[in-house]
Protein backbone atom coordinates (compact mmCIF):
# COMPACT_ATOMS: atom_id res chain seq x y z
CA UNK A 1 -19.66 -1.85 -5.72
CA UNK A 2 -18.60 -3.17 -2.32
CA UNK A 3 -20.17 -4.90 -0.18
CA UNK A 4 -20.45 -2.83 3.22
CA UNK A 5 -18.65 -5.61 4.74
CA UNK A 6 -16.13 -5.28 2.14
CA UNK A 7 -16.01 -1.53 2.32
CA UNK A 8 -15.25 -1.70 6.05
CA UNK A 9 -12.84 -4.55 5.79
CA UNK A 10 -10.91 -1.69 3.66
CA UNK A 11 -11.05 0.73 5.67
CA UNK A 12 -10.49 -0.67 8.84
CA UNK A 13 -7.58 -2.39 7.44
CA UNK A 14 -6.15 0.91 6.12
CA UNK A 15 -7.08 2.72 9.57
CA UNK A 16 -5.38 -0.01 11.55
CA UNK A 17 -2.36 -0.56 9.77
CA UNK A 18 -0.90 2.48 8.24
CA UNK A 19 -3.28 4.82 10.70
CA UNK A 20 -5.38 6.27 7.47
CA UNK A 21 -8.15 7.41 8.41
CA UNK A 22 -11.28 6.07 7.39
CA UNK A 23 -12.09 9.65 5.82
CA UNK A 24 -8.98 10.16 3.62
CA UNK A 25 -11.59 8.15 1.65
CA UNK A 26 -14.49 10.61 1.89
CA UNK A 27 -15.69 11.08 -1.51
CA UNK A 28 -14.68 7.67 -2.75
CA UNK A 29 -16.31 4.47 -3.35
CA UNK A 30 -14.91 1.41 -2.94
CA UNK A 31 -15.19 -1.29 -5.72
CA UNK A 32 -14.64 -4.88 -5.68
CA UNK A 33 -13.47 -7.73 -7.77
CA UNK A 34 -12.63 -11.06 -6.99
CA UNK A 35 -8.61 -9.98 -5.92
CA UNK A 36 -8.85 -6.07 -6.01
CA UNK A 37 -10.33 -3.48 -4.16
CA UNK A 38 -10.85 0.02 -6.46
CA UNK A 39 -10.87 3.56 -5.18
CA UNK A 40 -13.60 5.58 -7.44
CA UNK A 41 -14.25 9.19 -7.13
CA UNK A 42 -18.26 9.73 -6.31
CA UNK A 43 -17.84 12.42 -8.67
CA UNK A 44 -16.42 10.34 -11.32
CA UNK A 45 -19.38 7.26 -10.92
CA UNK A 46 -21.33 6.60 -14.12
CA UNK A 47 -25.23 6.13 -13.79
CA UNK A 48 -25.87 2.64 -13.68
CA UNK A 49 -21.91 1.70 -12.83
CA UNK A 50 -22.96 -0.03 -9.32
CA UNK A 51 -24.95 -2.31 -11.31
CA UNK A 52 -22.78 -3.93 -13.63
CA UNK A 53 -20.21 -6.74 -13.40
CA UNK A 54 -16.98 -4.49 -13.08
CA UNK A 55 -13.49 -5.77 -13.73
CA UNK A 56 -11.99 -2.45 -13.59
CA UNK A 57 -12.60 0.73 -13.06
CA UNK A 58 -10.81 3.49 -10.97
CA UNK A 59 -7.51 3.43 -8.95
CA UNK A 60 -6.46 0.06 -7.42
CA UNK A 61 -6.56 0.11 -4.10
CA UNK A 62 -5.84 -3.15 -2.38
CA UNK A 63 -5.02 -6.55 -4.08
CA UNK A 64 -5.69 -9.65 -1.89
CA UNK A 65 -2.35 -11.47 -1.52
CA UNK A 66 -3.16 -15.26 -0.09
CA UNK A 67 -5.67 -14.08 3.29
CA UNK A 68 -3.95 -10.54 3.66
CA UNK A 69 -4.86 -7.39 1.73
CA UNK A 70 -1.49 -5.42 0.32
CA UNK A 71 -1.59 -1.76 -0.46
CA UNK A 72 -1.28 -0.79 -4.59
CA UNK A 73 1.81 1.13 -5.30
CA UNK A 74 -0.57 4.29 -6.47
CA UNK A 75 -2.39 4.13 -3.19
CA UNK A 76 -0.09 4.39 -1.29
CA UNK A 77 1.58 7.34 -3.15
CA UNK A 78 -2.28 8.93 -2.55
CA UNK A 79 -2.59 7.88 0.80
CA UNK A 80 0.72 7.83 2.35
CA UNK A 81 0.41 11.30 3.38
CA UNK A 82 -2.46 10.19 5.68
CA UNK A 83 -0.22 7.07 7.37
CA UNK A 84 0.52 7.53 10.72
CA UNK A 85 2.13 4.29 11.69
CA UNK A 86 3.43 1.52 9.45
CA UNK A 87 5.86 3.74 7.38
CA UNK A 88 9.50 2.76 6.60
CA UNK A 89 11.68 5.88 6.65
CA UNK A 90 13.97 5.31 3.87
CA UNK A 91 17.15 6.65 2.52
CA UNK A 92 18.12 7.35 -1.61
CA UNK A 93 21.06 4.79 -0.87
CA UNK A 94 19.11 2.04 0.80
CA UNK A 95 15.83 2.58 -1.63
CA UNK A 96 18.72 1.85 -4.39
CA UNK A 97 20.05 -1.22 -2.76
CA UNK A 98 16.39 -2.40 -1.78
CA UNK A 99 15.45 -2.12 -5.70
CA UNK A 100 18.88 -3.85 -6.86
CA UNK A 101 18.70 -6.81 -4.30
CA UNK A 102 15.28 -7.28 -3.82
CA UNK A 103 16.04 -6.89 0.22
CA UNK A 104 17.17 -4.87 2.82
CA UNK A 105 18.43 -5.78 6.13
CA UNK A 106 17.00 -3.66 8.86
CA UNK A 107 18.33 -3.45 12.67
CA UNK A 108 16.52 -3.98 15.42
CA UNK A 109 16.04 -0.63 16.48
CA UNK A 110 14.56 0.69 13.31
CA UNK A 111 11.83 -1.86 13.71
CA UNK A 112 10.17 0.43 16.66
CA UNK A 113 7.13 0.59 16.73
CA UNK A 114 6.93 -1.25 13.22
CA UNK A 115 4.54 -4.71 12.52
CA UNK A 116 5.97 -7.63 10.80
CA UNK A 117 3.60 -7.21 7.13
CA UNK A 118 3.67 -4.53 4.11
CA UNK A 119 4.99 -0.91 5.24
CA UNK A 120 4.83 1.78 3.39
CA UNK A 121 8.32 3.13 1.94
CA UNK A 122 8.94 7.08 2.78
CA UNK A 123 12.08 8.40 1.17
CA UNK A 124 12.08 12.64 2.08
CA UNK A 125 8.77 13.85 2.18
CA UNK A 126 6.62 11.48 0.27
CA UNK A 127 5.21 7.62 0.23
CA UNK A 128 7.03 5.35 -3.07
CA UNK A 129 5.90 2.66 -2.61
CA UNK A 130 5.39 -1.16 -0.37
CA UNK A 131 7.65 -3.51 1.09
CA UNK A 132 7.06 -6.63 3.02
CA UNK A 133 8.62 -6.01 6.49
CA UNK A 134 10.11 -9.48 7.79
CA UNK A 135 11.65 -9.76 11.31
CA UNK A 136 13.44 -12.62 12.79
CA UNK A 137 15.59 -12.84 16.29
CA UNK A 138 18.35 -10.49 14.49
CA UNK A 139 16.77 -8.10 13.07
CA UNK A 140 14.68 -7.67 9.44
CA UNK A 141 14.55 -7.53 6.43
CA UNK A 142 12.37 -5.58 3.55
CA UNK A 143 11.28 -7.42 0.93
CA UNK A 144 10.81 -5.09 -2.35
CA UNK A 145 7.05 -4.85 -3.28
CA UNK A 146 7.88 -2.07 -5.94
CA UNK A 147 6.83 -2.58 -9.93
CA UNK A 148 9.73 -3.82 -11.69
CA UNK A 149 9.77 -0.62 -14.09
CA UNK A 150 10.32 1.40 -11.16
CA UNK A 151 12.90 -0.87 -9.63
CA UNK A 152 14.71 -0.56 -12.87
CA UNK A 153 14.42 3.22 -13.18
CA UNK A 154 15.48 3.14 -9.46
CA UNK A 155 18.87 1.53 -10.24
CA UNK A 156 19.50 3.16 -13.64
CA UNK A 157 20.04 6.82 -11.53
C-alpha cells in the first residue's frame, strides 16, 4: 500500500494538473513501488495484499520519471474523462504526424491556458494517451509519450 503521504502526493498531483478530482479515485487504493504508483479496486484487494512486498498488482497509475510523476497511458484513458485542464485537443492528422515524428510543433495560441510538462492527448471525445508539452519563445512542441505499439498502429492507418 501507499503511504498516506504517497497517496496524497497522487492525488494532489492528479487534482492539480489535469483537474481530476481526488474522488475519480473513490473506491481505489493506491499502491506503491519504488517507480510506480498502482490503481487497485477496493473491491478487487486480496486479504492480506497490504501486507506483502508488491511489485505489481492492479492498473499503473503513475511512473516516477527523474523528480516528476508522468501519467500511464491506461490512466489516462480511465481518467481523462475527469481532466479539466492539462488536455491537448488533438486532431487524426496531427496525432499521425506526432506518432511518425516523435514531435509536434504547437503555436503559441494553442498553448492557452496549457503548463509546460505531460498533457493529456484528446483526439474527438476521448483521452489516448501523454505527451510532454515543451514551450520555448516561439511556440512548442509535443514530445510523443505514447507506447511504441500504438505509435506503430497509429501510422499503419
Amino acid at each position: 500500500m501507499a503511504s498516506p503521504s504517497e497517496t496524497g502526493l497522487c492525488l494532489s498531483y492528479l487534482d492539480h494538473r489535469f483537474g481530476i478530482p481526488p474522488e475519480a479515485l473513490e473506491g481505489h487504493y493506491i499502491l506503491a513501488t519504488s517507480r510506480t504508483f498502482y490503481l487497485l479496486r477496493k473491491a478487487d484487494m486480496p486479504a492480506g495484499l497490504a501486507t506483502l512486498s508488491i511489485q505489481q498488482a492492479g492498473l499503473p497509475l503513475l511512473r516516477k520519471v527523474g523528480r516528476f510523476l508522468k501519467p500511464t497511458t491506461c490512466a489516462a484513458q480511465l481518467l481523462g474523462r475527469y481532466a479539466r485542464r492539462g488536455v491537448v485537443e488533438i486532431q487524426r492528422k496531427e496525432l499521425v504526424s506526432l506518432a511518425a515524428n516523435g514531435e509536434l510543433p504547437l503555436s503559441k495560441p494553442r498553448l492557452a491556458g496549457l503548463d509546460e510538462g505531460y498533457v493529456l492527448l484528446r483526439l474527438n471525445l476521448g483521452v489516448i494517451g501523454v505527451s510532454l508539452l515543451v514551450v520555448d519563445e516561439k511556440g512548442g512542441r509535443l514530445l510523443c509519450r505514447l507506447p511504441k505499439a500504438m505509435r506503430a498502429a497509429i501510422v499503419r492507418r
